[in-house]
PDB file of N, CA and C in Angstrom:
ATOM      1  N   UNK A   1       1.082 -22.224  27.112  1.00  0.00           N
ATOM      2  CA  UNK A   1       0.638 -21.187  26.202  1.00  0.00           C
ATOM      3  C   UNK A   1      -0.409 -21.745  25.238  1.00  0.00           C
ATOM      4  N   UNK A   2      -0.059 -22.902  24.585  1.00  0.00           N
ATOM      5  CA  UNK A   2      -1.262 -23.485  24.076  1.00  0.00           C
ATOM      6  C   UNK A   2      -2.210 -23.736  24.333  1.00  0.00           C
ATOM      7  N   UNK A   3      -2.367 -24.473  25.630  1.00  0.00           N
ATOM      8  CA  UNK A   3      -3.651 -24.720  26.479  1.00  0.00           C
ATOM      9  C   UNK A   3      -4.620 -22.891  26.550  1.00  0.00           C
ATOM     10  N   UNK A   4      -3.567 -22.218  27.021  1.00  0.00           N
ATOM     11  CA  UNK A   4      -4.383 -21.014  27.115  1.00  0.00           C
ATOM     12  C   UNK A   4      -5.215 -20.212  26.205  1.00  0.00           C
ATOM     13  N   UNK A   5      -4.414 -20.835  24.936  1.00  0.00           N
ATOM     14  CA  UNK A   5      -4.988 -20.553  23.781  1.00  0.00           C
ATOM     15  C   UNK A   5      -6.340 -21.066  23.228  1.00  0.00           C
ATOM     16  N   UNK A   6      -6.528 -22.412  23.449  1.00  0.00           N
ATOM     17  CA  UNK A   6      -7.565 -23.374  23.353  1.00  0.00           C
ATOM     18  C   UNK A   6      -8.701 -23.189  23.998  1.00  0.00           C
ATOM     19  N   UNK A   7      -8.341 -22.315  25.236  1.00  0.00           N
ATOM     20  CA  UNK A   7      -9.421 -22.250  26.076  1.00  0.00           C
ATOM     21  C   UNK A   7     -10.036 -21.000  25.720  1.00  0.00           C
ATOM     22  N   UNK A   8      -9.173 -20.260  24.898  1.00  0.00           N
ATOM     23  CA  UNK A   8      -9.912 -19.106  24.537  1.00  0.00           C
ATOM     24  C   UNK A   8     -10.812 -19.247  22.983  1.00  0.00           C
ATOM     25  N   UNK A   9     -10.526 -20.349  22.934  1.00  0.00           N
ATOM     26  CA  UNK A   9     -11.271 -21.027  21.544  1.00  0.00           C
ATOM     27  C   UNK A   9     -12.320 -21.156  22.245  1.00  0.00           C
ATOM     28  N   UNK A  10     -12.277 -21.791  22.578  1.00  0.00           N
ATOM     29  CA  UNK A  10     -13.516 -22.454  23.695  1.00  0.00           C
ATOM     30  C   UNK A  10     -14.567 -22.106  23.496  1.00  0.00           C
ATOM     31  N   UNK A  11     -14.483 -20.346  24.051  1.00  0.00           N
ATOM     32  CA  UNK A  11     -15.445 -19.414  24.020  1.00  0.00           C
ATOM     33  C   UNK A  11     -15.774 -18.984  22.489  1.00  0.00           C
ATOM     34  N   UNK A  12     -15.352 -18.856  21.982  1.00  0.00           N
ATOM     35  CA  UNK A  12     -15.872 -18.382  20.768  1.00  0.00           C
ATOM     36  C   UNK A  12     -16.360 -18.980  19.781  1.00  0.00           C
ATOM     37  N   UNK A  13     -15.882 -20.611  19.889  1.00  0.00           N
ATOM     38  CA  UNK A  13     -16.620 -21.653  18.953  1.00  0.00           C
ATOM     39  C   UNK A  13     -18.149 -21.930  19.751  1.00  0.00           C
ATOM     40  N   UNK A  14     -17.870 -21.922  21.272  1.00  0.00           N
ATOM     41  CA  UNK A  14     -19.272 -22.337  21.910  1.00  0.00           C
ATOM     42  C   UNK A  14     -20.272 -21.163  21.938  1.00  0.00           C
ATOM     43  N   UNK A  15     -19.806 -20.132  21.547  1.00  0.00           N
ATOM     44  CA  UNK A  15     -21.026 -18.836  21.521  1.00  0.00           C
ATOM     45  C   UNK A  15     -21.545 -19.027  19.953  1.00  0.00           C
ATOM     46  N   UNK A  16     -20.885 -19.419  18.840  1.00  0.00           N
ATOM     47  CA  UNK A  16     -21.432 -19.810  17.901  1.00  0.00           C
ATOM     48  C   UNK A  16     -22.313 -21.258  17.438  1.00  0.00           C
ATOM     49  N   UNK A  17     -21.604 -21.776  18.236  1.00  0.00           N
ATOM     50  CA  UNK A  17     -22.588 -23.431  18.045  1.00  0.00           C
ATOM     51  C   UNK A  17     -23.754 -23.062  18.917  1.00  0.00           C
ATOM     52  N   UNK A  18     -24.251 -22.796  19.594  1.00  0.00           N
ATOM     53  CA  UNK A  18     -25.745 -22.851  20.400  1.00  0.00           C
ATOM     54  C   UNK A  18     -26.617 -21.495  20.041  1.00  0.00           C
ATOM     55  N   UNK A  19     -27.831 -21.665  20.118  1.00  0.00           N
ATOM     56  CA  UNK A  19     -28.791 -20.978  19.619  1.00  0.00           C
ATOM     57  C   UNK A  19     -28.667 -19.387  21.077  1.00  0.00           C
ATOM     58  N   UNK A  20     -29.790 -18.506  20.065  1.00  0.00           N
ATOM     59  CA  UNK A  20     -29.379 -17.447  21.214  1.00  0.00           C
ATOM     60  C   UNK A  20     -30.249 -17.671  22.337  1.00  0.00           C
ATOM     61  N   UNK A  21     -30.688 -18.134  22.493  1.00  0.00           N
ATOM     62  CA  UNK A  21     -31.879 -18.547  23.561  1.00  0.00           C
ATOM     63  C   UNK A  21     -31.538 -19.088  24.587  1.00  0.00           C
ATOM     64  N   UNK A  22     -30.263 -19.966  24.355  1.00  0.00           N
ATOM     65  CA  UNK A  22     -29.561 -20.869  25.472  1.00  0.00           C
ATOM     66  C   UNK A  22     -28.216 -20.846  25.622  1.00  0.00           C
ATOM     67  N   UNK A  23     -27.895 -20.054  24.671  1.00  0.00           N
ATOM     68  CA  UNK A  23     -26.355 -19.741  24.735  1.00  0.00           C
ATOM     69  C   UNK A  23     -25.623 -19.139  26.025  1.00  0.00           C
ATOM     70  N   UNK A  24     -26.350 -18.396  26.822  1.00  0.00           N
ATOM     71  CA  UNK A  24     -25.561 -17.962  28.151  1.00  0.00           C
ATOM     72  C   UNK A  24     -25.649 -19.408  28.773  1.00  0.00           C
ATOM     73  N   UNK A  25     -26.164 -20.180  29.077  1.00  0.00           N
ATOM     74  CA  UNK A  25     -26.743 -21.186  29.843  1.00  0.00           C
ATOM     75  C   UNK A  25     -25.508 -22.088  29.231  1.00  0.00           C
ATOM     76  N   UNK A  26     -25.528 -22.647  27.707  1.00  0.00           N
ATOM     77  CA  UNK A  26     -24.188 -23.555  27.389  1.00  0.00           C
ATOM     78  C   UNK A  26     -23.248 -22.941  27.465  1.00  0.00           C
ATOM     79  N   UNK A  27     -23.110 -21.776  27.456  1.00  0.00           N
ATOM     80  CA  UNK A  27     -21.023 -21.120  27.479  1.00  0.00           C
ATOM     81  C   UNK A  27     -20.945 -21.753  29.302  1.00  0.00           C
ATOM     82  N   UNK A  28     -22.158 -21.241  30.041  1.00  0.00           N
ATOM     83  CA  UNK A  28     -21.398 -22.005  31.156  1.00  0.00           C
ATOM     84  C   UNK A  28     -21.296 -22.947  31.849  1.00  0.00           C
ATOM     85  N   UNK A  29     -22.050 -23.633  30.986  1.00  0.00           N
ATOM     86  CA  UNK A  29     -21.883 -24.996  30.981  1.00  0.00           C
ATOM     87  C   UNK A  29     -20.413 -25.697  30.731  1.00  0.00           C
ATOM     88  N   UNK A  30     -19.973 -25.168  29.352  1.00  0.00           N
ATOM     89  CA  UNK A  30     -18.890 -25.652  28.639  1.00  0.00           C
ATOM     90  C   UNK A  30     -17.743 -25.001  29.408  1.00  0.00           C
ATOM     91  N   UNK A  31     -17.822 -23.902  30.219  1.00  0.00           N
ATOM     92  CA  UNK A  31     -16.803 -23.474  30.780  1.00  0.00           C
ATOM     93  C   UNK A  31     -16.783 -24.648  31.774  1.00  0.00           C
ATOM     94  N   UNK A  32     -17.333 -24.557  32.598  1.00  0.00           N
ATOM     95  CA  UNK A  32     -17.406 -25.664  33.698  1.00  0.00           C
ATOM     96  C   UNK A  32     -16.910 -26.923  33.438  1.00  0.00           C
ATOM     97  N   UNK A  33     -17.152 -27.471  32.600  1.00  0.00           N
ATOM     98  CA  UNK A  33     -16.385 -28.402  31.910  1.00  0.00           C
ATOM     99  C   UNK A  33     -14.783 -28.767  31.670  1.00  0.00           C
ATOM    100  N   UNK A  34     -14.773 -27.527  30.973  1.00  0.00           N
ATOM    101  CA  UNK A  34     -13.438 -27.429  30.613  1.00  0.00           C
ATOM    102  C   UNK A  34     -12.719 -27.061  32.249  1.00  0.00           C
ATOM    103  N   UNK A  35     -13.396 -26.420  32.854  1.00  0.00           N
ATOM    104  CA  UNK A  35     -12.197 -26.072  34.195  1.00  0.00           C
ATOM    105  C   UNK A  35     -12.292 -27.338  34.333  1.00  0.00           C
ATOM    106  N   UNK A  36     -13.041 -28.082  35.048  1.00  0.00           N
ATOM    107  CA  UNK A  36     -13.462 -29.526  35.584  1.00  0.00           C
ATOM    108  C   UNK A  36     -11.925 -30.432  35.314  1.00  0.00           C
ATOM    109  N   UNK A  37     -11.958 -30.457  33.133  1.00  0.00           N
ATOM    110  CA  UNK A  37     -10.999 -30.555  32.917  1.00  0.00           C
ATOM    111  C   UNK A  37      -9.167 -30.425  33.230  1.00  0.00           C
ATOM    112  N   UNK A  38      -9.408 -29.169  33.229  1.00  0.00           N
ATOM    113  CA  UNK A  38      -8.424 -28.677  33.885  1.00  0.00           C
ATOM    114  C   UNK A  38      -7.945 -28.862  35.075  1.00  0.00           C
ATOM    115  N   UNK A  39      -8.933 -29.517  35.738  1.00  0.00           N
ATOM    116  CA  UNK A  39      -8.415 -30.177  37.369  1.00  0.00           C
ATOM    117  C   UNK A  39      -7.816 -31.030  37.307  1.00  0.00           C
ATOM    118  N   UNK A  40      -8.255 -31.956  35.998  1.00  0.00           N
ATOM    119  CA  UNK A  40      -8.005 -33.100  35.936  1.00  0.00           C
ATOM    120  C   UNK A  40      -6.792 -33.967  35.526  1.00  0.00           C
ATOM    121  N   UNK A  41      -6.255 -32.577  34.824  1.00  0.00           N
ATOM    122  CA  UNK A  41      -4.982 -33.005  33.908  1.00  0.00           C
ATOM    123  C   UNK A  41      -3.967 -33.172  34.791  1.00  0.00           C
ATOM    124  N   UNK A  42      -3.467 -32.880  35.634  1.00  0.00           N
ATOM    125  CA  UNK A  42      -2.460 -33.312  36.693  1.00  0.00           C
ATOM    126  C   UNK A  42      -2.846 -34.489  37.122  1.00  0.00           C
ATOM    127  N   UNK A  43      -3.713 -34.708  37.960  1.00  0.00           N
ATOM    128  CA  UNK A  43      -4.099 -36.329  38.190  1.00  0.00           C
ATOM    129  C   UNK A  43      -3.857 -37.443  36.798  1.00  0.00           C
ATOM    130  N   UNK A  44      -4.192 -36.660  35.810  1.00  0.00           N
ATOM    131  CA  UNK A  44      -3.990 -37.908  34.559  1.00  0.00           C
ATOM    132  C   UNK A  44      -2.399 -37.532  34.228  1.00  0.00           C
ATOM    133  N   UNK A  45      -1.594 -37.218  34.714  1.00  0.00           N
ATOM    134  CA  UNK A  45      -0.073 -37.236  34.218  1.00  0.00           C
ATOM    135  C   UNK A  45       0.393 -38.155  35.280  1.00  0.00           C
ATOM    136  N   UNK A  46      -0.173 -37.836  36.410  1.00  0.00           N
ATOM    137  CA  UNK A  46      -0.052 -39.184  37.365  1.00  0.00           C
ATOM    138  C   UNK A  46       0.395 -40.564  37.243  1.00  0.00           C
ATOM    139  N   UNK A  47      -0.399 -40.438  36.217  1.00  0.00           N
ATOM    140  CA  UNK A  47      -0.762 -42.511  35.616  1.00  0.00           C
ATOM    141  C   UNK A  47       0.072 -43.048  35.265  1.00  0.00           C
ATOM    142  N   UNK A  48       1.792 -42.210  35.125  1.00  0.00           N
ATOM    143  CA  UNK A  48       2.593 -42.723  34.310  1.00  0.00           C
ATOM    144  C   UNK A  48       2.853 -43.403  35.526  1.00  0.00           C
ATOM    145  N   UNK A  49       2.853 -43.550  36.681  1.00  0.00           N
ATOM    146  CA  UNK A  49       3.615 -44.075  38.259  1.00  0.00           C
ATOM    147  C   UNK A  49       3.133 -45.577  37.721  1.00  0.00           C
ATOM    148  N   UNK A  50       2.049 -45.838  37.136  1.00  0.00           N
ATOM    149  CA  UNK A  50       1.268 -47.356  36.786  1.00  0.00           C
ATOM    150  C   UNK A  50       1.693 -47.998  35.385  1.00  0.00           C
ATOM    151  N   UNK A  51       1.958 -46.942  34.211  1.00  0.00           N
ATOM    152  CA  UNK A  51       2.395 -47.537  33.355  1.00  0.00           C
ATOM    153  C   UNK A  51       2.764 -46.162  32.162  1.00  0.00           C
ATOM    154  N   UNK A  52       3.700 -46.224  32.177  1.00  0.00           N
ATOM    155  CA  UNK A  52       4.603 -44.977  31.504  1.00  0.00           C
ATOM    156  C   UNK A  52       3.948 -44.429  30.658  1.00  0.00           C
ATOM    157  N   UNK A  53       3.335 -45.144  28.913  1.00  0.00           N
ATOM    158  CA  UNK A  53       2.847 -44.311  28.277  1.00  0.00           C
ATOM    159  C   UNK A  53       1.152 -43.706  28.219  1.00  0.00           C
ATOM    160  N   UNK A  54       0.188 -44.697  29.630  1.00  0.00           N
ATOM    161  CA  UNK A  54      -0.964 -44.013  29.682  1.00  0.00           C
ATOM    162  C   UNK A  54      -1.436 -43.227  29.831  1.00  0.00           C
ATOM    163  N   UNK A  55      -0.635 -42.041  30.448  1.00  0.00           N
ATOM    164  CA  UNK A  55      -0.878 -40.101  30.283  1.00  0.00           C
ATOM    165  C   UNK A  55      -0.987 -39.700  28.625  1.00  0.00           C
ATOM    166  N   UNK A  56      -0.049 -40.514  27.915  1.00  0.00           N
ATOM    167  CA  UNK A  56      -0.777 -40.560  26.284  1.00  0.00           C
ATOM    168  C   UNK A  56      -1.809 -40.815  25.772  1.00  0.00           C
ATOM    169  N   UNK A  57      -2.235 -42.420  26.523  1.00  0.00           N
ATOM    170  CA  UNK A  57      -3.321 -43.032  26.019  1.00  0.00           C
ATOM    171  C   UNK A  57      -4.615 -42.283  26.271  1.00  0.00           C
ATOM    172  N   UNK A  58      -4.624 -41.413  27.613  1.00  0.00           N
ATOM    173  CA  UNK A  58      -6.064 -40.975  28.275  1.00  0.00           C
ATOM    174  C   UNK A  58      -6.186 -40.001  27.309  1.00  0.00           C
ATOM    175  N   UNK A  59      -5.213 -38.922  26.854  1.00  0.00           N
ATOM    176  CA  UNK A  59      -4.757 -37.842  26.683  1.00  0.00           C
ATOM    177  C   UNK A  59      -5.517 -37.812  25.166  1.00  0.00           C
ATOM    178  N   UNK A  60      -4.563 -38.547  24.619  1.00  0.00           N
ATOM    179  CA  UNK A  60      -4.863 -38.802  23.214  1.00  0.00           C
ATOM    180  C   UNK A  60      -6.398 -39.800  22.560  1.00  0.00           C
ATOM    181  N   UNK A  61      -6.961 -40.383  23.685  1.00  0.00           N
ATOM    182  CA  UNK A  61      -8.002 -41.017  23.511  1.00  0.00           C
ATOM    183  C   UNK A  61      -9.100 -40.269  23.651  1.00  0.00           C
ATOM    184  N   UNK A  62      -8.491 -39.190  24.744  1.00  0.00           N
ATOM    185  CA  UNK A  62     -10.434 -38.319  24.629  1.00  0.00           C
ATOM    186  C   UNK A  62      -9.565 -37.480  23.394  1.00  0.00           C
ATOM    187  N   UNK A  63      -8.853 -37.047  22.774  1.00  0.00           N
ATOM    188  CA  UNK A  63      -8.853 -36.246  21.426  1.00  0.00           C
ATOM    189  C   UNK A  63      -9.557 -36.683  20.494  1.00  0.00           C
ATOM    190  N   UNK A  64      -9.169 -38.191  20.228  1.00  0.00           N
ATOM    191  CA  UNK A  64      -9.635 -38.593  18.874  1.00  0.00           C
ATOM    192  C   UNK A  64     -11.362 -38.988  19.256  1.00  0.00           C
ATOM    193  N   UNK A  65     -11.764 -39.024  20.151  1.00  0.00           N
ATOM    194  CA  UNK A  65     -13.328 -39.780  20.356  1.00  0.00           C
ATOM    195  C   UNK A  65     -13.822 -37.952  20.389  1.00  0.00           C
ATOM    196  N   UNK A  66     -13.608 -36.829  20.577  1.00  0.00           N
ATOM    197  CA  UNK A  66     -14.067 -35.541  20.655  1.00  0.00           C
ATOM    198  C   UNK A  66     -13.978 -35.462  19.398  1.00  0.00           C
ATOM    199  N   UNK A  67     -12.868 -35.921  18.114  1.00  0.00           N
ATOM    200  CA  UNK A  67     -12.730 -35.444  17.289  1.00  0.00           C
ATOM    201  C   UNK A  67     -13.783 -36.195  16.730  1.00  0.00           C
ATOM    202  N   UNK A  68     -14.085 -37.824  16.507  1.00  0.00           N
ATOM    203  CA  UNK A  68     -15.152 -38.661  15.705  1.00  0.00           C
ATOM    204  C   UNK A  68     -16.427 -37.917  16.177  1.00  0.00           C
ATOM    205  N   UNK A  69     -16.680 -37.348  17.541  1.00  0.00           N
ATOM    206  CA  UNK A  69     -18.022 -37.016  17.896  1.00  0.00           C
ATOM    207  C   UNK A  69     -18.507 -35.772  17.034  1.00  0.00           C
ATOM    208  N   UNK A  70     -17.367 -35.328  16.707  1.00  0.00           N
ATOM    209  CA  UNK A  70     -17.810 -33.756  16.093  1.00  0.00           C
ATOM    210  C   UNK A  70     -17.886 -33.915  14.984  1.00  0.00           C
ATOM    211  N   UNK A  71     -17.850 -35.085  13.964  1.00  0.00           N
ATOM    212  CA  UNK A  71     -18.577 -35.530  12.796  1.00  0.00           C
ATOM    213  C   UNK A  71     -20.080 -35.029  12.750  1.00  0.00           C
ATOM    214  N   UNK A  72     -20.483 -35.509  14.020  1.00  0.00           N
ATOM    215  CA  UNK A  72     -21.680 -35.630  13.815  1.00  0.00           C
ATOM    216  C   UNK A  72     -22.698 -34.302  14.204  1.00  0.00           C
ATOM    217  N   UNK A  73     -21.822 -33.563  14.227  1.00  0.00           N
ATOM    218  CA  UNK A  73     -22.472 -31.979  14.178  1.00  0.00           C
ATOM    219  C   UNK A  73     -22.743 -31.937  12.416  1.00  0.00           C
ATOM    220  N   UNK A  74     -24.028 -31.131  12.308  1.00  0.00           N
ATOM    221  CA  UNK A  74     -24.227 -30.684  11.140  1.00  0.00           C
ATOM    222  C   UNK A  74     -23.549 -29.234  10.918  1.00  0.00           C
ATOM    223  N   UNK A  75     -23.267 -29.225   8.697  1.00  0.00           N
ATOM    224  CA  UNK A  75     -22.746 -28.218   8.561  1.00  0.00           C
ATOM    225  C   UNK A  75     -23.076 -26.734   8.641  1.00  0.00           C
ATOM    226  N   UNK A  76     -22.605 -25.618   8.705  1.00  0.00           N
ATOM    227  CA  UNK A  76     -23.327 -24.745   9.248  1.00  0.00           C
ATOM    228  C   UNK A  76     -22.901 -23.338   8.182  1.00  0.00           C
ATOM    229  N   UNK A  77     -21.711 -23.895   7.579  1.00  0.00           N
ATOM    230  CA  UNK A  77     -21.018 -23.291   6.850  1.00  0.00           C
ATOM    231  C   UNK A  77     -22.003 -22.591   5.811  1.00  0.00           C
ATOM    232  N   UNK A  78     -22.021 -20.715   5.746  1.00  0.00           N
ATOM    233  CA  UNK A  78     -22.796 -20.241   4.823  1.00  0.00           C
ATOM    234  C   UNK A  78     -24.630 -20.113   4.990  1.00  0.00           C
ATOM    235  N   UNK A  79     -24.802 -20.187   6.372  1.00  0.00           N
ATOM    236  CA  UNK A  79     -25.915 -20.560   7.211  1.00  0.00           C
ATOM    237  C   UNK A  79     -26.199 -19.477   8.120  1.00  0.00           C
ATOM    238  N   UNK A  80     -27.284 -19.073   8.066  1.00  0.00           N
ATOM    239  CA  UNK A  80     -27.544 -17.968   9.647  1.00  0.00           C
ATOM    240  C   UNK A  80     -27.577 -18.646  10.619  1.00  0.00           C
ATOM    241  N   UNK A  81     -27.119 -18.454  11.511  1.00  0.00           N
ATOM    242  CA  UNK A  81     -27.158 -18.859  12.811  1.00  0.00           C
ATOM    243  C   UNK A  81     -28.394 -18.984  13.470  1.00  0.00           C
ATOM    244  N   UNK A  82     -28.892 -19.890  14.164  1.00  0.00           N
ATOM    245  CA  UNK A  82     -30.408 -19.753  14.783  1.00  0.00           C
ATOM    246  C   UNK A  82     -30.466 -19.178  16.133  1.00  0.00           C
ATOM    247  N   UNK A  83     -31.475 -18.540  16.126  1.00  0.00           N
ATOM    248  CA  UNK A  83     -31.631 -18.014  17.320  1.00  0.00           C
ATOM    249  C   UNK A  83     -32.583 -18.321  18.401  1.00  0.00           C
ATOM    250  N   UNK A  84     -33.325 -19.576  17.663  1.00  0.00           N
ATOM    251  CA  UNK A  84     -34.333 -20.580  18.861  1.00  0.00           C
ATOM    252  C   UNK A  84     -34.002 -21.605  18.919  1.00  0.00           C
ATOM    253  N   UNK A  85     -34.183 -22.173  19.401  1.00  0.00           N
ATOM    254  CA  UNK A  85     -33.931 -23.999  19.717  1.00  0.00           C
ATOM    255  C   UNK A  85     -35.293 -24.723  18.229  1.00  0.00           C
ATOM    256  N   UNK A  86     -35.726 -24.208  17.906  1.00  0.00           N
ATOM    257  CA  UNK A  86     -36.472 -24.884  17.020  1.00  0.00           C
ATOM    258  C   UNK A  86     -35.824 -24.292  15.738  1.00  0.00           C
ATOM    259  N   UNK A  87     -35.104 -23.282  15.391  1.00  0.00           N
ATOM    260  CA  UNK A  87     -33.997 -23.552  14.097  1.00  0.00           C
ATOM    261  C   UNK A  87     -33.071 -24.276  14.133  1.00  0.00           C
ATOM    262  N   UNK A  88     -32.413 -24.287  15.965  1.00  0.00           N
ATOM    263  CA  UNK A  88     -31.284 -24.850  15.821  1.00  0.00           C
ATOM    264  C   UNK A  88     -31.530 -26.829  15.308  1.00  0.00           C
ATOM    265  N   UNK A  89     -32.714 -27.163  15.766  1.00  0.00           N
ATOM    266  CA  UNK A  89     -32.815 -28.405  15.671  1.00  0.00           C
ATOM    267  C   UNK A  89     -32.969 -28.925  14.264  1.00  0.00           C
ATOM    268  N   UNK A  90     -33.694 -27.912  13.933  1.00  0.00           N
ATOM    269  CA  UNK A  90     -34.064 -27.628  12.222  1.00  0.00           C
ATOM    270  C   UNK A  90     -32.600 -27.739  10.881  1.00  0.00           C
ATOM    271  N   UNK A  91     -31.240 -27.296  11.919  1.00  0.00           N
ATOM    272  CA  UNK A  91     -30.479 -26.977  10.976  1.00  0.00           C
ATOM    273  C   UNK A  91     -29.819 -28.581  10.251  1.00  0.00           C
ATOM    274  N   UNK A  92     -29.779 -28.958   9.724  1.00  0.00           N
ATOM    275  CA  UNK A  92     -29.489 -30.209   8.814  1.00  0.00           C
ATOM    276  C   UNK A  92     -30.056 -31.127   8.468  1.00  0.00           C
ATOM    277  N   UNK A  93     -31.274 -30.837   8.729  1.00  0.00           N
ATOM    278  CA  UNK A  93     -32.916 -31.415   8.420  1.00  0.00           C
ATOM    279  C   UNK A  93     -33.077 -30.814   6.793  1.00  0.00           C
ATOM    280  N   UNK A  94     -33.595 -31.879   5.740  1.00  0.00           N
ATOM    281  CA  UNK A  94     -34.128 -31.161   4.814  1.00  0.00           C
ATOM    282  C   UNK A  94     -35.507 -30.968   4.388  1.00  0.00           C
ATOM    283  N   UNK A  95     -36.429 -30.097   4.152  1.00  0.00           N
ATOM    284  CA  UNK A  95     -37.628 -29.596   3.919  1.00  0.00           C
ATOM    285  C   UNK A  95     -38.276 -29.699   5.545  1.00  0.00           C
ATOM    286  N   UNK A  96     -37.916 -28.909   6.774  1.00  0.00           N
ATOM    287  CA  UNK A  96     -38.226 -28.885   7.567  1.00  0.00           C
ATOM    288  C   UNK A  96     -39.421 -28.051   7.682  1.00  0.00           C
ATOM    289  N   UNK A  97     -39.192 -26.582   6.523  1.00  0.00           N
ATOM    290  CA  UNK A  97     -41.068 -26.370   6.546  1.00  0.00           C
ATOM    291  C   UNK A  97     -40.278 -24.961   7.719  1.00  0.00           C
ATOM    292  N   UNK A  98     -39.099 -24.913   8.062  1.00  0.00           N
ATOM    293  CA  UNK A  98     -38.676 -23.898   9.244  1.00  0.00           C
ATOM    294  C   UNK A  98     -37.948 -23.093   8.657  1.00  0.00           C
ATOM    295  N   UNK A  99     -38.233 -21.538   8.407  1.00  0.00           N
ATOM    296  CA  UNK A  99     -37.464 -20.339   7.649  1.00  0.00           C
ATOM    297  C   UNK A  99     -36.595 -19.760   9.190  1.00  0.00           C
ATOM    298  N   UNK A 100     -34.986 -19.830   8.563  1.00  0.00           N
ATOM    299  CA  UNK A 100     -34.354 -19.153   9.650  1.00  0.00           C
ATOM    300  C   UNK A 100     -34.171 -18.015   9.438  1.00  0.00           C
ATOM    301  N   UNK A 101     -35.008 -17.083   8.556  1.00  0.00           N
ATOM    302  CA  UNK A 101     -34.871 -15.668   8.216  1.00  0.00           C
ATOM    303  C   UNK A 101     -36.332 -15.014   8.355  1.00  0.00           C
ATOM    304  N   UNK A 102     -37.054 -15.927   9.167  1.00  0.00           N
ATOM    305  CA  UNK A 102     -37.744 -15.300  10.325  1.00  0.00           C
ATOM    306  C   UNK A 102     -37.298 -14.632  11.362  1.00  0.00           C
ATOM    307  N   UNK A 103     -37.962 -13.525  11.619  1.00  0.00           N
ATOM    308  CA  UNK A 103     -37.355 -13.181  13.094  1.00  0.00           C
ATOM    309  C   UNK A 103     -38.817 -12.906  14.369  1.00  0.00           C
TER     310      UNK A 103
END
C-alpha cells in the first residue's frame, strides 16, 4: 500500500519539477524508471541468500544517496514555475537578467 502510494507521488512531484516544454518527455522518463525499479525489487530481496542484512543495505543506500542528491535541487518554494528550459535553468541563479513572468 505504501509503495502504491509513492508511486503516485511520483507523478505529481515530477509534473512539477520540470519545465512545460519537456515535462511530457520527463514524466516518462521517470515513469520508466521507477517501473525499471520495480522489477528490481524482488531480485534485491534475493541478496539475503548471500548475506542476510544486504536487502537493507541496497534498499536503504539508494534512499539516503536520493535523499543527499535532492539537496542539490534549488528552492522553488513561492516561485512560478517555468515553462522553458531557459527559466528552468535560470531558477537559483541570482541576477540572471531572466523574468519568469514573461510569457
Amino acid at each position: 500500500m505504501g509503495a502504491s502510494a509513492v508511486f503516485s507521488v511520483i507523478f505529481i512531484y515530477t509534473s512539477e519539477l520540470f519545465p512545460t516544454c519537456v515535462r511530457n518527455s520527463s514524466m516518462g522518463l521517470c515513469s520508466t524508471v521507477a517501473r525499471i525499479g520495480a522489477m528490481l525489487a524482488p531480485s534485491i530481496s534475493s541478496l539475503d541468500s548471500m548475506l542476510p542484512m544486504l536487502p537493507f543495505l541496497v534498499m536503504g543506500g539508494a534512499s539516503i544517496i536520493a535523499g543527499c542528491i535532492s539537496f542539490a535541487l534549488p528552492e522553488t518554494r513561492g516561485t512560478k514555475l517555468p515553462e522553458t528550459l531557459e527559466q528552468a535553468e535560470a531558477i537559483g541563479k541570482e541576477n540572471t537578467g531572466v523574468d519568469l513572468e514573461k510569457k
